[in-house]
Protein backbone atom coordinates (compact mmCIF):
# COMPACT_ATOMS: atom_id res chain seq x y z
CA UNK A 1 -25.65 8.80 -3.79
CA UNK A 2 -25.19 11.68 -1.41
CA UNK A 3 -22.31 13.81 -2.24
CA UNK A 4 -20.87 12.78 1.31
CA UNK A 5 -20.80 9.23 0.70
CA UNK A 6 -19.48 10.03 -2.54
CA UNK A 7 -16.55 11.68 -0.83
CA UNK A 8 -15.73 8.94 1.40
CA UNK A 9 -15.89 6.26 -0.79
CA UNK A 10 -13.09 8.17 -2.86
CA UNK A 11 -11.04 9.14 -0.02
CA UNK A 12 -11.08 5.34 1.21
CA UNK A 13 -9.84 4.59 -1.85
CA UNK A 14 -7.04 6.85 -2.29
CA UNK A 15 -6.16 6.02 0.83
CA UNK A 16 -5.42 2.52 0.42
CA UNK A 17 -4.09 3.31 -3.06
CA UNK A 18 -1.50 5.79 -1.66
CA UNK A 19 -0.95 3.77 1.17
CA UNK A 20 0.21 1.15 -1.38
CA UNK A 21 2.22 4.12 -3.36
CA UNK A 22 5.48 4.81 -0.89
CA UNK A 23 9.05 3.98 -1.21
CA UNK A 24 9.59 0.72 -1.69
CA UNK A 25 6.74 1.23 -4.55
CA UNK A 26 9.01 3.74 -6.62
CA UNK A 27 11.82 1.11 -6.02
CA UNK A 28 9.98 -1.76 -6.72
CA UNK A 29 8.61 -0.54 -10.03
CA UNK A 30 11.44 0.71 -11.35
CA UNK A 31 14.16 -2.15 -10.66
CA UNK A 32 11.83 -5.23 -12.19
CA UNK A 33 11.30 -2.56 -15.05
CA UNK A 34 15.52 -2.89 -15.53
CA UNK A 35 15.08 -6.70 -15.31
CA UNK A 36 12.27 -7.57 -17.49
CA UNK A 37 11.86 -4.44 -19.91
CA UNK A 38 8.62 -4.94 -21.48
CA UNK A 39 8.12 -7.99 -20.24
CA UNK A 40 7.03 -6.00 -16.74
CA UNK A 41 4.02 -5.23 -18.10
CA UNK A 42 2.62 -8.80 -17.54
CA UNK A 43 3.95 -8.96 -14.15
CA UNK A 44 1.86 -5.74 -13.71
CA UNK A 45 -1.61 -7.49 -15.30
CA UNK A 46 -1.28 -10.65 -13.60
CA UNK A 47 -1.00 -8.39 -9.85
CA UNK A 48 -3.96 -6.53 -10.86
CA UNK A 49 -5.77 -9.43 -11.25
CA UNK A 50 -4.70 -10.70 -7.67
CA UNK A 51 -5.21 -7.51 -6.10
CA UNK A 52 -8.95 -7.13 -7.44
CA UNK A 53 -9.29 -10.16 -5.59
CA UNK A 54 -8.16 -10.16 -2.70
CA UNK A 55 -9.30 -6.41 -1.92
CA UNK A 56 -12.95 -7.28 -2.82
CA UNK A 57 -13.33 -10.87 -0.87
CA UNK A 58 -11.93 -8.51 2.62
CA UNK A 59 -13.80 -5.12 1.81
CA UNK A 60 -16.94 -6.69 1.40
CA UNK A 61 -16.59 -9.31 4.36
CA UNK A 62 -16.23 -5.93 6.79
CA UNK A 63 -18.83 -4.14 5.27
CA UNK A 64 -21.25 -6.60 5.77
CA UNK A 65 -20.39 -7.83 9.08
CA UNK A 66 -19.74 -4.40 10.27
CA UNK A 67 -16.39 -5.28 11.88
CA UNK A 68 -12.95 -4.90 11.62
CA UNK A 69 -10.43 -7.38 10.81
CA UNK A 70 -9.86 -7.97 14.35
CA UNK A 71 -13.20 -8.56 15.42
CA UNK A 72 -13.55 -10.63 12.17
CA UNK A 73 -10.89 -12.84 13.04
CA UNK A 74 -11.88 -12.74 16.70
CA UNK A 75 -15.04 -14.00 15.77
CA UNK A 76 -14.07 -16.69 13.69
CA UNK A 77 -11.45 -18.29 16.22
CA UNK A 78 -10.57 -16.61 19.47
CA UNK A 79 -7.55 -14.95 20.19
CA UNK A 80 -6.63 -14.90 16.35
CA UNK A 81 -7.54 -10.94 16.17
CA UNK A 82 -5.14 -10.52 18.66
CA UNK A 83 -2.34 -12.35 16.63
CA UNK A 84 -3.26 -10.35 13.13
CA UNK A 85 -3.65 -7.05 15.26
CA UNK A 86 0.23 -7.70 16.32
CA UNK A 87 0.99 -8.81 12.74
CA UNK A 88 -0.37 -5.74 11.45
CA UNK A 89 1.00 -2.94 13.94
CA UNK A 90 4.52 -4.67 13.54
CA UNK A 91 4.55 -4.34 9.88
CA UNK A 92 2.53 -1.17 9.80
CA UNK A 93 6.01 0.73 12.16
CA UNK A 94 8.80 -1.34 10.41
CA UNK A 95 7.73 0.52 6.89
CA UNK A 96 6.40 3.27 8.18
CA UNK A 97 10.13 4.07 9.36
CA UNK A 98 11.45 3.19 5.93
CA UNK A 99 8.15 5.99 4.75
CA UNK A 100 9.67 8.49 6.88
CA UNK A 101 13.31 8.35 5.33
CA UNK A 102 11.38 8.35 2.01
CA UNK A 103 9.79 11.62 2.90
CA UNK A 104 13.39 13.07 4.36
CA UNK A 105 15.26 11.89 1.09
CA UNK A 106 11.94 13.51 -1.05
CA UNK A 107 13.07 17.19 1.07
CA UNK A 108 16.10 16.45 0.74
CA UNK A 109 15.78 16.42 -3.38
CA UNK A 110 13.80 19.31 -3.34
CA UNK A 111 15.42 21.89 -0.59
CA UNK A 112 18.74 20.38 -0.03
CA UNK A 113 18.13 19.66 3.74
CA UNK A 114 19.63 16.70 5.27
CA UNK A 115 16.85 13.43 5.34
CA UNK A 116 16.68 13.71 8.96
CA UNK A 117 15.59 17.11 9.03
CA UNK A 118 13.33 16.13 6.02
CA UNK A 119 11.88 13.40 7.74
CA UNK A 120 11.33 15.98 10.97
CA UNK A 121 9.27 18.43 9.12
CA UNK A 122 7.27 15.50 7.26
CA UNK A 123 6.33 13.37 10.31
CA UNK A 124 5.26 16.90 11.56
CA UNK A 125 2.73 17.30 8.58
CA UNK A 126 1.38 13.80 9.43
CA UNK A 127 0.91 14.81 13.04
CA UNK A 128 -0.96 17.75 12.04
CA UNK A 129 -3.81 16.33 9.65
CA UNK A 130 -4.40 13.91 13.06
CA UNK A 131 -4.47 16.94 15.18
CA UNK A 132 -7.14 18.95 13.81
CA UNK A 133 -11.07 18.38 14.28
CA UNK A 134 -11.98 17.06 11.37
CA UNK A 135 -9.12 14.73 11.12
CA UNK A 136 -10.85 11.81 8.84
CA UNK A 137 -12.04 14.45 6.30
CA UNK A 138 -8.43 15.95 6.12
CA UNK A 139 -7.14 12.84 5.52
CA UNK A 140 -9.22 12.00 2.60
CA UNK A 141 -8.84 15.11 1.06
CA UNK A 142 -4.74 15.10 1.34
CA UNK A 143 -4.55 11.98 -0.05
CA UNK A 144 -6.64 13.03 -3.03
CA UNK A 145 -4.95 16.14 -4.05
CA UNK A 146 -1.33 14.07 -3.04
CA UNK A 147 -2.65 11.00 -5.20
CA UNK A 148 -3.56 12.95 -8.04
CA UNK A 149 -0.02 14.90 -7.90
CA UNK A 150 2.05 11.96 -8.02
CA UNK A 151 0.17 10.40 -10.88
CA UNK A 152 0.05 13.58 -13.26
CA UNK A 153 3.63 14.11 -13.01
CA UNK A 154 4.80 11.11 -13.35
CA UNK A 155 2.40 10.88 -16.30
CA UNK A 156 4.83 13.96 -17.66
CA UNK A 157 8.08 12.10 -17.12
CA UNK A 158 6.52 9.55 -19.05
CA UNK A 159 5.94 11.41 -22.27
CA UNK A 160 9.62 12.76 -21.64
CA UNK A 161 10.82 9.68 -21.96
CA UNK A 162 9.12 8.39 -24.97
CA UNK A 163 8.57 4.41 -24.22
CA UNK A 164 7.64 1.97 -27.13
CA UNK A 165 4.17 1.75 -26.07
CA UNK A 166 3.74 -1.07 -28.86
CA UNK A 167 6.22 -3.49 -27.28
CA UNK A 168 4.82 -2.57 -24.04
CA UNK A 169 1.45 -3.34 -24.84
CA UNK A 170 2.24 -6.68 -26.66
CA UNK A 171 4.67 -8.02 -23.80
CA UNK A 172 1.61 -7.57 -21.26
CA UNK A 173 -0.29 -10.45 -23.08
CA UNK A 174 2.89 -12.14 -24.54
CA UNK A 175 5.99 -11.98 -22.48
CA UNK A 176 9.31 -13.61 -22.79
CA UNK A 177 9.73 -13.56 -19.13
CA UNK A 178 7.65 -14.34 -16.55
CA UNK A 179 8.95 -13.88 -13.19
CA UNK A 180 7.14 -15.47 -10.31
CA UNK A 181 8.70 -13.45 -7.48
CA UNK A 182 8.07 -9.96 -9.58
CA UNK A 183 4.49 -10.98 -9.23
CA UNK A 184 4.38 -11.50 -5.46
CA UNK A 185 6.04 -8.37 -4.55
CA UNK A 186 4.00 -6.08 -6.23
CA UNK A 187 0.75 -8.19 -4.58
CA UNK A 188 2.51 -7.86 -1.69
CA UNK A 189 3.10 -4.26 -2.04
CA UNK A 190 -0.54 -3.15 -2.92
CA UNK A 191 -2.34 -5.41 -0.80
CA UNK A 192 -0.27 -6.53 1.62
CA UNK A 193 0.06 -6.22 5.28
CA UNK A 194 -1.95 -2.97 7.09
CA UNK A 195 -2.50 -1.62 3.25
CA UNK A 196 -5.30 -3.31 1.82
CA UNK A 197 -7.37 -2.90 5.40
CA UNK A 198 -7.10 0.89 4.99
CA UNK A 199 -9.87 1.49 2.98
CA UNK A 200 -12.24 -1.07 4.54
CA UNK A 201 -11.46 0.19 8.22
CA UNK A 202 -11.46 3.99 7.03
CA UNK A 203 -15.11 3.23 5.34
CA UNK A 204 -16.43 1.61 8.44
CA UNK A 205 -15.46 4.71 10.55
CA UNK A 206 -17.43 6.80 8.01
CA UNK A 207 -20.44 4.84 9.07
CA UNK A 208 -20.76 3.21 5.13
CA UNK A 209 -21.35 -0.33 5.82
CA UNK A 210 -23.91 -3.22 5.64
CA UNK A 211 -25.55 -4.88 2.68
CA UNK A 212 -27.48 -1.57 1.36
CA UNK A 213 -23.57 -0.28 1.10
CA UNK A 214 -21.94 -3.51 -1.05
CA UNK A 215 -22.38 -2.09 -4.11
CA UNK A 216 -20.03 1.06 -3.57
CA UNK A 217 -18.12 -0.81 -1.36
CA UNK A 218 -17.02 -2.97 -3.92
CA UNK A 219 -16.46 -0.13 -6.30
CA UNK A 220 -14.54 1.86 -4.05
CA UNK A 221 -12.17 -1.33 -3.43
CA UNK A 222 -11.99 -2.06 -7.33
CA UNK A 223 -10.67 1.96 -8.01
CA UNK A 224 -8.32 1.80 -5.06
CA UNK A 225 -6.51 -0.73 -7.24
CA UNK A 226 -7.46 1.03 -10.23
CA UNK A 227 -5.56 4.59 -8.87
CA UNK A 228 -2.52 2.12 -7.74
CA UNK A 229 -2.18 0.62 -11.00
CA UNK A 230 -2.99 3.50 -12.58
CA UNK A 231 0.34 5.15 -11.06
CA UNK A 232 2.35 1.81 -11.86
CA UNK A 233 1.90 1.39 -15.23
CA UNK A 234 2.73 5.42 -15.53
CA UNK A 235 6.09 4.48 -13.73
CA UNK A 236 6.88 1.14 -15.72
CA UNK A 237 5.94 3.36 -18.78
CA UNK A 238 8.27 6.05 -17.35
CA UNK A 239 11.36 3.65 -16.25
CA UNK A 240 10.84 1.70 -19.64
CA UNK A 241 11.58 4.46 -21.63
CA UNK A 242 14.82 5.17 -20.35
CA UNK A 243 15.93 1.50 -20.35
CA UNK A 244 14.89 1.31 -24.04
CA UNK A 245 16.88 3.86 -24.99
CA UNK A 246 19.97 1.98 -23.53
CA UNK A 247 20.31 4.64 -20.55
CA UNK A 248 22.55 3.40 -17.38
CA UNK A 249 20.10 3.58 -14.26
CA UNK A 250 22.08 4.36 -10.94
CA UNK A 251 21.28 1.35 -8.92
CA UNK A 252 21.93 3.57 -5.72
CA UNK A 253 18.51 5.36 -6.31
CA UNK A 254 16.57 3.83 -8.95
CA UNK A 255 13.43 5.72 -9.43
CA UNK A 256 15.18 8.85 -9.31
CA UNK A 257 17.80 7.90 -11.76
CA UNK A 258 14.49 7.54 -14.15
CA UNK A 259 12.98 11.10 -13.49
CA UNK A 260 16.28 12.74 -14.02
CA UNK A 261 17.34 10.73 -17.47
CA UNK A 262 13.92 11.22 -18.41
CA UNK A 263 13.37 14.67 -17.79
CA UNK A 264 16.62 16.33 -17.01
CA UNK A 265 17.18 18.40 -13.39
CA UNK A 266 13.40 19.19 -13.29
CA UNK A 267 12.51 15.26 -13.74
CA UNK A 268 15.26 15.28 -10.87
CA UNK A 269 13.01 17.91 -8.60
CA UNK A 270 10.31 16.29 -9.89
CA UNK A 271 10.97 12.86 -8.62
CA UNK A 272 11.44 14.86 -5.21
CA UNK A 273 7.87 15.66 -5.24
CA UNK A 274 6.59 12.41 -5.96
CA UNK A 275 8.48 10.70 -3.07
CA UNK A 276 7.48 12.86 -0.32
CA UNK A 277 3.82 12.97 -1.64
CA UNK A 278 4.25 8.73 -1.94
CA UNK A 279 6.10 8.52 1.39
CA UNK A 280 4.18 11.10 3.38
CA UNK A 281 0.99 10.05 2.52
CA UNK A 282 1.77 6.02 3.77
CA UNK A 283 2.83 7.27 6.58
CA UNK A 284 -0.56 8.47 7.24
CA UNK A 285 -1.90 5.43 6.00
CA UNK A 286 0.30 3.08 7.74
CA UNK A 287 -0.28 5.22 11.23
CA UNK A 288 -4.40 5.01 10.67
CA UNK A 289 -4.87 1.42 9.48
CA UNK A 290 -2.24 0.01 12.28
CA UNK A 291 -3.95 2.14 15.43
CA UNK A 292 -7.32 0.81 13.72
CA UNK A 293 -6.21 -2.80 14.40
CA UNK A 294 -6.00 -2.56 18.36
CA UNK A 295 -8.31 0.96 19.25
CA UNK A 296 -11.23 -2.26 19.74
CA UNK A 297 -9.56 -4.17 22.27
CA UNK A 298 -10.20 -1.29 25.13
CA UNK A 299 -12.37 1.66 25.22
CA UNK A 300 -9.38 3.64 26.47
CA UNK A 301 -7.60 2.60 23.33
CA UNK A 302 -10.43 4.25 21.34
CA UNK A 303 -11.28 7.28 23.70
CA UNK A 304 -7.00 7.87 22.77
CA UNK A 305 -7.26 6.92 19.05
CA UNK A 306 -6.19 10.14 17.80
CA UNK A 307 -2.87 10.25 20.94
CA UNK A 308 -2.16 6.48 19.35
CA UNK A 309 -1.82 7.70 16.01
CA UNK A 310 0.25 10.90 16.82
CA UNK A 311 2.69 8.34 18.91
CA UNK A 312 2.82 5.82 16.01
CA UNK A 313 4.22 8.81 13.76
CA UNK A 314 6.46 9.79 16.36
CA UNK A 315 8.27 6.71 17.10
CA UNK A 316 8.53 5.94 13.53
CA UNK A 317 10.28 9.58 13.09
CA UNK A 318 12.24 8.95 16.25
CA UNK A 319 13.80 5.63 15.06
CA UNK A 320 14.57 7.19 11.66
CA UNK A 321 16.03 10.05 13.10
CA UNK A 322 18.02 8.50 16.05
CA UNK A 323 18.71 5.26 14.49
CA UNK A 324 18.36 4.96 10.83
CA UNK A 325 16.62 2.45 9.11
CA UNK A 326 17.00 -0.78 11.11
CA UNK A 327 17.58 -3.14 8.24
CA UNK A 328 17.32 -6.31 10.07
CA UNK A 329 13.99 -5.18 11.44
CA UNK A 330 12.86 -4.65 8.35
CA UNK A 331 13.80 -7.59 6.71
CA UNK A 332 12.35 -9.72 9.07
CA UNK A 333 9.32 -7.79 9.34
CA UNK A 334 9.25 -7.19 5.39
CA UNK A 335 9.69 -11.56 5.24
CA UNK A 336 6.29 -11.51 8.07
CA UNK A 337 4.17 -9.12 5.78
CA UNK A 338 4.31 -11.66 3.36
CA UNK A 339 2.41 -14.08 5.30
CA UNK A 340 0.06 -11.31 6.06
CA UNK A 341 -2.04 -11.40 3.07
CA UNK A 342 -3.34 -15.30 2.97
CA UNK A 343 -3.47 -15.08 7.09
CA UNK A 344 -6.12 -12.21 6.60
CA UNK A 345 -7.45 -13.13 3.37
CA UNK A 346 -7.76 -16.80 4.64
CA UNK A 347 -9.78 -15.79 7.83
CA UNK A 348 -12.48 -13.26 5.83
CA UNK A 349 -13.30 -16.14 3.53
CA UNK A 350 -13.81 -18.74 6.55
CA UNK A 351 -16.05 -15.64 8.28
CA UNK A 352 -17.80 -14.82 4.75
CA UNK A 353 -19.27 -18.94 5.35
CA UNK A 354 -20.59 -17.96 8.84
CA UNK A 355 -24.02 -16.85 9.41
CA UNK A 356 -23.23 -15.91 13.31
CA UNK A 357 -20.82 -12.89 11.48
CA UNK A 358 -22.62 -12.24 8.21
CA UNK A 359 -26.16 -12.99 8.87
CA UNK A 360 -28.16 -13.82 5.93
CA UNK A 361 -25.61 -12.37 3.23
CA UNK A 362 -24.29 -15.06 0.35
CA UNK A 363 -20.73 -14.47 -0.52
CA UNK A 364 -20.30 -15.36 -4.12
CA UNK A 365 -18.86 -18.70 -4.76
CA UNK A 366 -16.12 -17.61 -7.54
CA UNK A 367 -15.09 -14.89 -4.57
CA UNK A 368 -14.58 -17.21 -2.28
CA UNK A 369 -12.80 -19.54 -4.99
CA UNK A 370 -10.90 -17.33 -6.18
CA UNK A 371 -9.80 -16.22 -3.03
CA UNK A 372 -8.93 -19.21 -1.96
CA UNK A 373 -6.48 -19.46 -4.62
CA UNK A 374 -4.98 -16.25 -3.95
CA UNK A 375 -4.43 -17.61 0.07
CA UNK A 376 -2.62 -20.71 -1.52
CA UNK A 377 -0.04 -18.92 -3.88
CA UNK A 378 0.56 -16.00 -1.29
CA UNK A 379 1.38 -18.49 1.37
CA UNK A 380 3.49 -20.63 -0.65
CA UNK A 381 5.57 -17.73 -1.94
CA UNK A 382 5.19 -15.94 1.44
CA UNK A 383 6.87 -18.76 3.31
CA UNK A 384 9.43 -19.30 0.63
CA UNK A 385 10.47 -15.75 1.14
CA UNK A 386 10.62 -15.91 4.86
CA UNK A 387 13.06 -18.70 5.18
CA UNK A 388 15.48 -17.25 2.47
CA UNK A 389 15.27 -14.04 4.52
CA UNK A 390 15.84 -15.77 7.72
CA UNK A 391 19.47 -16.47 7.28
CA UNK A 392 19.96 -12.79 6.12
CA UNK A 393 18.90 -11.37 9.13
CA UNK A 394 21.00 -13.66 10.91
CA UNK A 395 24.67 -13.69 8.93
């Protein structure tokens, strides 16, 4: 394989897998770790699982039809690309607000400066990767070296915090808890909403698609889970640790509670790092994979791709700034994401059945059962979550 492709394929991955990695990640992690101790650890196999799923059935379905979600669901009934696109976009500006103040409280760890500010210079960086020529190559390359930051020192906070790796181990095969909703948040987190289409898209724009391209397709997709795992089970690990040692985590701020009892004030700074470099780099994601969704409807929209995706960062640093996080917004929107998953999962396996959109390729049958399963639970659990969030939103 040229070194190119090579290149692409890993940048695609690490940008879905740091797409996945932002705030609500670090929060996620880290508060089911409190609940379930080592018990997390099965929550964390049993998403993997899921994820590996779902990722491969909708990578694989746009790299062989050579479309986007969009067209996909176009395609397979009309107007129904047009209701994902919105889906998508809505989603995709909802977190990548709550991204931004992740990046403004990661500055504000590190330098002192108030979030706002923070979250100024950070949507700045964001703009800038867009901004130059080569703005897809950037891109792949900062979320590479940002990826591989994150995950090396939380790897060190880790060690500092000495976790029974034993118990750990044997609770991911045998747990005394099993949680239900633990499991559907952290699907929902990895491969939900704009995040698990940010590979796919970002490899079709790199011109690696078709049949010839399934093979490394599919690998790419299976190590874009692999680095977002990867980085979870470092943080359960890390957050573990501290709770077996009987250590008080400040519910306020979670994941930075762990750094610091972990590691002291430099697990403190440290924890800094790894939330700008988690938020900052979803915001990228977020802004690319959403703009990707609606640049095929007109060929103004994609003559202005790179003006969309500027404008996406800038409204989501404007509301942050001007507003703060708009919690009903996101509640609502974080309740629709849910649905997200088995509405776009559900249409690539109907399209992977029709010969007018894949042409002579034969999707596996356990794919397409297996995916079908997936569409069942997510939409069960999705639809339980939006109606208990409903009344929230409302009271």
């Amino acid at each position: 394989m040229q070194k190119s492709n090579r290149s692409v394929l890993l940048g695609a991955a690490f940008l879905m897998a740091t797409s996945a990695i932002g705030p609500g990640f670090l929060t996620q992690t880290t508060t089911f770790t409190q609940s379930l101790a080592a018990s997390f650890g099965f929550v964390i196999l049993v998403s993997i699982i899921i994820d590996i799923g779902a990722q491969m059935n909708i990578w694989r379905i746009i790299a062989v039809s050579e479309k986007r979600a969009q067209e996909i669901a176009n395609d397979v009934l009309p107007g129904l690309g047009y209701v994902l696109a919105v889906l998508i976009v809505m989603g995709g500006l909802a977190f990548n607000i709550g991204n931004i103040g992740g990046a403004g409280l990661g500055t504000n760890v590190l330098f002192g400066v108030s979030p706002e500010a923070g979250a100024l210079f950070s949507g700045l960086v964001a703009v800038g990767i867009f901004l130059v020529k080569e703005a897809g190559r950037l891109m792949d390359r900062f979320t590479q070296v940002l990826g591989f930051l994150m995950i090396g020192l939380t790897i060190y906070v880790m060690f500092q915090s000495k976790p029974p790796i034993g118990e750990a181990v044997a609770r991911t095969f045998m747990p005394e808890t099993i949680d239900p909703l633990a499991i559907v948040t952290l699907v929902g987190g990895t491969v939900g909403g704009y995040i698990t289409f940010a590979g796919g898209h970002r490899l079709l724009d790199a011109g690696l698609k078709g049949k010839e391209n399934l093979g490394e397709v599919t690998k790419s997709s299976i190590s874009a889970i692999g680095i977002a795992s990867i980085m979870r089970i470092f943080l359960f690990l890390a957050t573990f640790g501290v709770v077996a040692q009987g250590l008080t985590i400040d519910p306020g701020n979670p994941p930075a509670s762990v750094f610091q009892l972990a590691a002291g004030n430099a697990g403190y700074k440290i924890f800094g790092v790894v939330m700008w470099a988690a938020a900052v780099t979803s915001v990228v994601g977020a802004a690319y994979t959403s703009v990707s969704f609606i640049k095929t409807f007109s060929p103004i929209l994609q003559k202005y791709e790179k003006v969309l995706i500027v404008s996406f960062i800038v409204i989501s640093t404007a509301v942050f700034v001007l507003i703060g996080r708009p919690v009903a917004i996101l509640i609502f929107v974080g309740a629709l994401n849910g649905l997200i998953l088995p509405l776009s999962l559900g249409i690539m396996l109907i399209a992977a059945h029709k010969k007018r959109i894949i042409g002579d390729y034969k999707h596996p049958i356990w794919m397409t059962i297996f995916g079908a399963l997936i569409v069942v639970v997510m939409a069960y659990m999705g639809g339980y979550t939006l109606i208990n969030e409903m009344p929230k939103l409302f009271s």
